[in-house]
C-alpha atoms as a PDB file:
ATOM      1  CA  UNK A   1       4.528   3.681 -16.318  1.00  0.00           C
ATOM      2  CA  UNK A   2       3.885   7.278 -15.986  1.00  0.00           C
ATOM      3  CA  UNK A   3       3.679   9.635 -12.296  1.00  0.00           C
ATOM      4  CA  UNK A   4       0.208  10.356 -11.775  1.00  0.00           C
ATOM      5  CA  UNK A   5      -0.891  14.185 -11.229  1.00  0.00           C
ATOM      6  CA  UNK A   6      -1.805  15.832  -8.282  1.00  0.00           C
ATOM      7  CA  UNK A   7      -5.285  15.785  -9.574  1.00  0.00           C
ATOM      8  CA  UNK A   8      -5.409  12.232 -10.666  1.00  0.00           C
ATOM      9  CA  UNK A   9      -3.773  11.598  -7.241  1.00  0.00           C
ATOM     10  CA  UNK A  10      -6.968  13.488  -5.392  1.00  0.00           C
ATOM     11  CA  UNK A  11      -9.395  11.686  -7.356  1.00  0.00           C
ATOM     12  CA  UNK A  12      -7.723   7.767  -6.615  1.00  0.00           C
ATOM     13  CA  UNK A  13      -6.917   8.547  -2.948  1.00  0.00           C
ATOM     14  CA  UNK A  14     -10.371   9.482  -2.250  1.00  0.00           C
ATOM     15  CA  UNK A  15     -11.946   5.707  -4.058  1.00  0.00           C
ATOM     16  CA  UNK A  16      -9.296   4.004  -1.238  1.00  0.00           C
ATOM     17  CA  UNK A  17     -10.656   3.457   2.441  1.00  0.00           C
ATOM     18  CA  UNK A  18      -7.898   4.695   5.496  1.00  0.00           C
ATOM     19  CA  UNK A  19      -5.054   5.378   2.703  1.00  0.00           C
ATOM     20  CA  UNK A  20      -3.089   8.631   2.868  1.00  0.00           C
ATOM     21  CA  UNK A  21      -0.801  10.581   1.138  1.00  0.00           C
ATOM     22  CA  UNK A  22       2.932  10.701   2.676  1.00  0.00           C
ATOM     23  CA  UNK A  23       4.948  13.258   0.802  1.00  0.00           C
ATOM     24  CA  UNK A  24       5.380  10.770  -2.563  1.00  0.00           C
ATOM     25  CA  UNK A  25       3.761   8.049  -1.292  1.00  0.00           C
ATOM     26  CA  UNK A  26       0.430   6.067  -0.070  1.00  0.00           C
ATOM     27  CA  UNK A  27       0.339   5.023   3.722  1.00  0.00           C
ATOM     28  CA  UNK A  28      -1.758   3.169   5.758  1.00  0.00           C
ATOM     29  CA  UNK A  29      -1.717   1.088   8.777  1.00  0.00           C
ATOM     30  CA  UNK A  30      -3.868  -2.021   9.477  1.00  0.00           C
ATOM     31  CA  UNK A  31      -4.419  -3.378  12.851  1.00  0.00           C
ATOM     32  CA  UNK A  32      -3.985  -7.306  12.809  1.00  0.00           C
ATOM     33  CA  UNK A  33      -4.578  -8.316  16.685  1.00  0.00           C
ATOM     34  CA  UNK A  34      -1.259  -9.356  17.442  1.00  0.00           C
ATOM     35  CA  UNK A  35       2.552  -9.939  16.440  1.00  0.00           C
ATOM     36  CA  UNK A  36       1.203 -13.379  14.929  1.00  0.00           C
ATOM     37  CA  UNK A  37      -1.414 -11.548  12.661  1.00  0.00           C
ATOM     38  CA  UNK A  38       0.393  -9.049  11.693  1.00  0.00           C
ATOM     39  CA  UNK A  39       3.105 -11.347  10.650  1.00  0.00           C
ATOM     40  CA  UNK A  40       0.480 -13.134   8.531  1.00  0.00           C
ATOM     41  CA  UNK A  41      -1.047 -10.441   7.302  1.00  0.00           C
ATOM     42  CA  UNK A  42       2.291  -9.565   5.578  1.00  0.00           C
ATOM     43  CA  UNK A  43       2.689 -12.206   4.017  1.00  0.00           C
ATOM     44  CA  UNK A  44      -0.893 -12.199   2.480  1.00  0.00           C
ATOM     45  CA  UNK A  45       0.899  -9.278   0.418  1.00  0.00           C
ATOM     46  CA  UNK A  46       3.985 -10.918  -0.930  1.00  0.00           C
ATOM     47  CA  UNK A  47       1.780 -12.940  -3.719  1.00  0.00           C
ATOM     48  CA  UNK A  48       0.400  -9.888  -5.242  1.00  0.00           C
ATOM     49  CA  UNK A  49       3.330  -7.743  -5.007  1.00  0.00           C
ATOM     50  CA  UNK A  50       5.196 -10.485  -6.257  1.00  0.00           C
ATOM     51  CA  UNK A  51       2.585 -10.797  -9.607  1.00  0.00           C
ATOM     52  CA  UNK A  52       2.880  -6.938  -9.776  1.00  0.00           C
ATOM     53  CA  UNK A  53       6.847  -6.882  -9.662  1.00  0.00           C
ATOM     54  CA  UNK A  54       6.484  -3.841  -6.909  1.00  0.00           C
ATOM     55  CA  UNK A  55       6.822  -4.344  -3.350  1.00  0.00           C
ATOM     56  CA  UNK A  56       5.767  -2.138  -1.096  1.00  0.00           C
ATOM     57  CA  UNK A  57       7.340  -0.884   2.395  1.00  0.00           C
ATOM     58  CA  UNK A  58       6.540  -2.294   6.136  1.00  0.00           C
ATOM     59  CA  UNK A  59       6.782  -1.829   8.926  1.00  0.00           C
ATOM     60  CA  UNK A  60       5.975  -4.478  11.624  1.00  0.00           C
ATOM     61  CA  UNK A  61       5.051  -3.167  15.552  1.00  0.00           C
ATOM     62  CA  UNK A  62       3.270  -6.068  17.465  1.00  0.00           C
ATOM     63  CA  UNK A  63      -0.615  -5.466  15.850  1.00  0.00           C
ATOM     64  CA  UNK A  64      -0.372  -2.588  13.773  1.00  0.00           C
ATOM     65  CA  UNK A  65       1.206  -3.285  10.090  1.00  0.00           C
ATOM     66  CA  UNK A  66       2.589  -0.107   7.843  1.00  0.00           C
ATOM     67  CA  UNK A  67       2.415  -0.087   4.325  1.00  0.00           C
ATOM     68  CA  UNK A  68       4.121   2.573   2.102  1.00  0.00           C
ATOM     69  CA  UNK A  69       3.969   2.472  -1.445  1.00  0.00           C
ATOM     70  CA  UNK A  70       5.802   4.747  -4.347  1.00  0.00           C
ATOM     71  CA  UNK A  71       6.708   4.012  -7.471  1.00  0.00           C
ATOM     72  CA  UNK A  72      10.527   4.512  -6.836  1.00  0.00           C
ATOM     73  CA  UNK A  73      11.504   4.116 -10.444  1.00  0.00           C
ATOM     74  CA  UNK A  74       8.845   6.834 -10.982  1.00  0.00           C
ATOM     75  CA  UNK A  75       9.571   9.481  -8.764  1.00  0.00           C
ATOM     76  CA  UNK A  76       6.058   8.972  -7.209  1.00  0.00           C
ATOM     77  CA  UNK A  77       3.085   7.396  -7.649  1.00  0.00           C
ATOM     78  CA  UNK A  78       1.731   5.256 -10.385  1.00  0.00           C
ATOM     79  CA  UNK A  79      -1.672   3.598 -11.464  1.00  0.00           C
ATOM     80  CA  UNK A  80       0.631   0.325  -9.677  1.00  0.00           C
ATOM     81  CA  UNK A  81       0.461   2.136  -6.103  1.00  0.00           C
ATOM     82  CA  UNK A  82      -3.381   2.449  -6.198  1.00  0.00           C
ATOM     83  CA  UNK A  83      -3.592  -1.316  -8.046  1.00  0.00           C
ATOM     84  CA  UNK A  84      -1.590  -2.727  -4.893  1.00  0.00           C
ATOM     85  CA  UNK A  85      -3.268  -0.676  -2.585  1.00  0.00           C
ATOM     86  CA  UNK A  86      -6.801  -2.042  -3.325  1.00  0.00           C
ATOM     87  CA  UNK A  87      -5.595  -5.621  -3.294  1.00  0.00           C
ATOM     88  CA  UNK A  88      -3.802  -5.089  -0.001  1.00  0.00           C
ATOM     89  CA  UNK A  89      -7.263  -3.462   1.453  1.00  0.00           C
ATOM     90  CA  UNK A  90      -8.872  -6.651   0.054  1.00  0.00           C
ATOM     91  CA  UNK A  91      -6.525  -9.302   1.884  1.00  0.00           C
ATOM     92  CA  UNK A  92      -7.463  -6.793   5.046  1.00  0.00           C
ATOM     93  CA  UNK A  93     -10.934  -7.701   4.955  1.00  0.00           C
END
């Protein structure tokens, strides 16, 4: 799978809601209620990563849930990060 450009970068990024860039990567944090939510919420991700073979990064504080995502193999991002990315804002709601 080949790194996106800056320019393809730019043009995925802006078709994703609350998603930023983060040097190589896509952040975004998602505010689940509480520790039990949040807890919930990640594991609503581990089917699709799992399907994709790429897992993303979290980070778990009480309600808010951090997701990173790179392409590590790839230096940077791939059309994977912005696949995961929408599925991720779909299990949101």
């Amino acid at each position: 799978m080949a790194r996106l450009s800056d320019d393809e970068i730019t043009e995925r990024l802006a078709r994703l809601s609350g998603w930023e860039l983060a040097g190589k990567a896509l952040r975004k944090s998602f505010d689940r209620g509480d520790f039990v939510g949040s807890v919930e919420f990640v594991r609503s991700i581990v089917g699709p990563a799992e399907e994709m073979n790429h897992h993303p990064d979290i980070n778990i504080s009480w309600s808010q849930v951090e997701v990173t995502l790179t392409t590590h193999s790839e230096g940077g991002l791939t059309d994977k990060d912005f696949e995961l990315a929408a599925k991720i804002d779909e299990l949101a709601g």
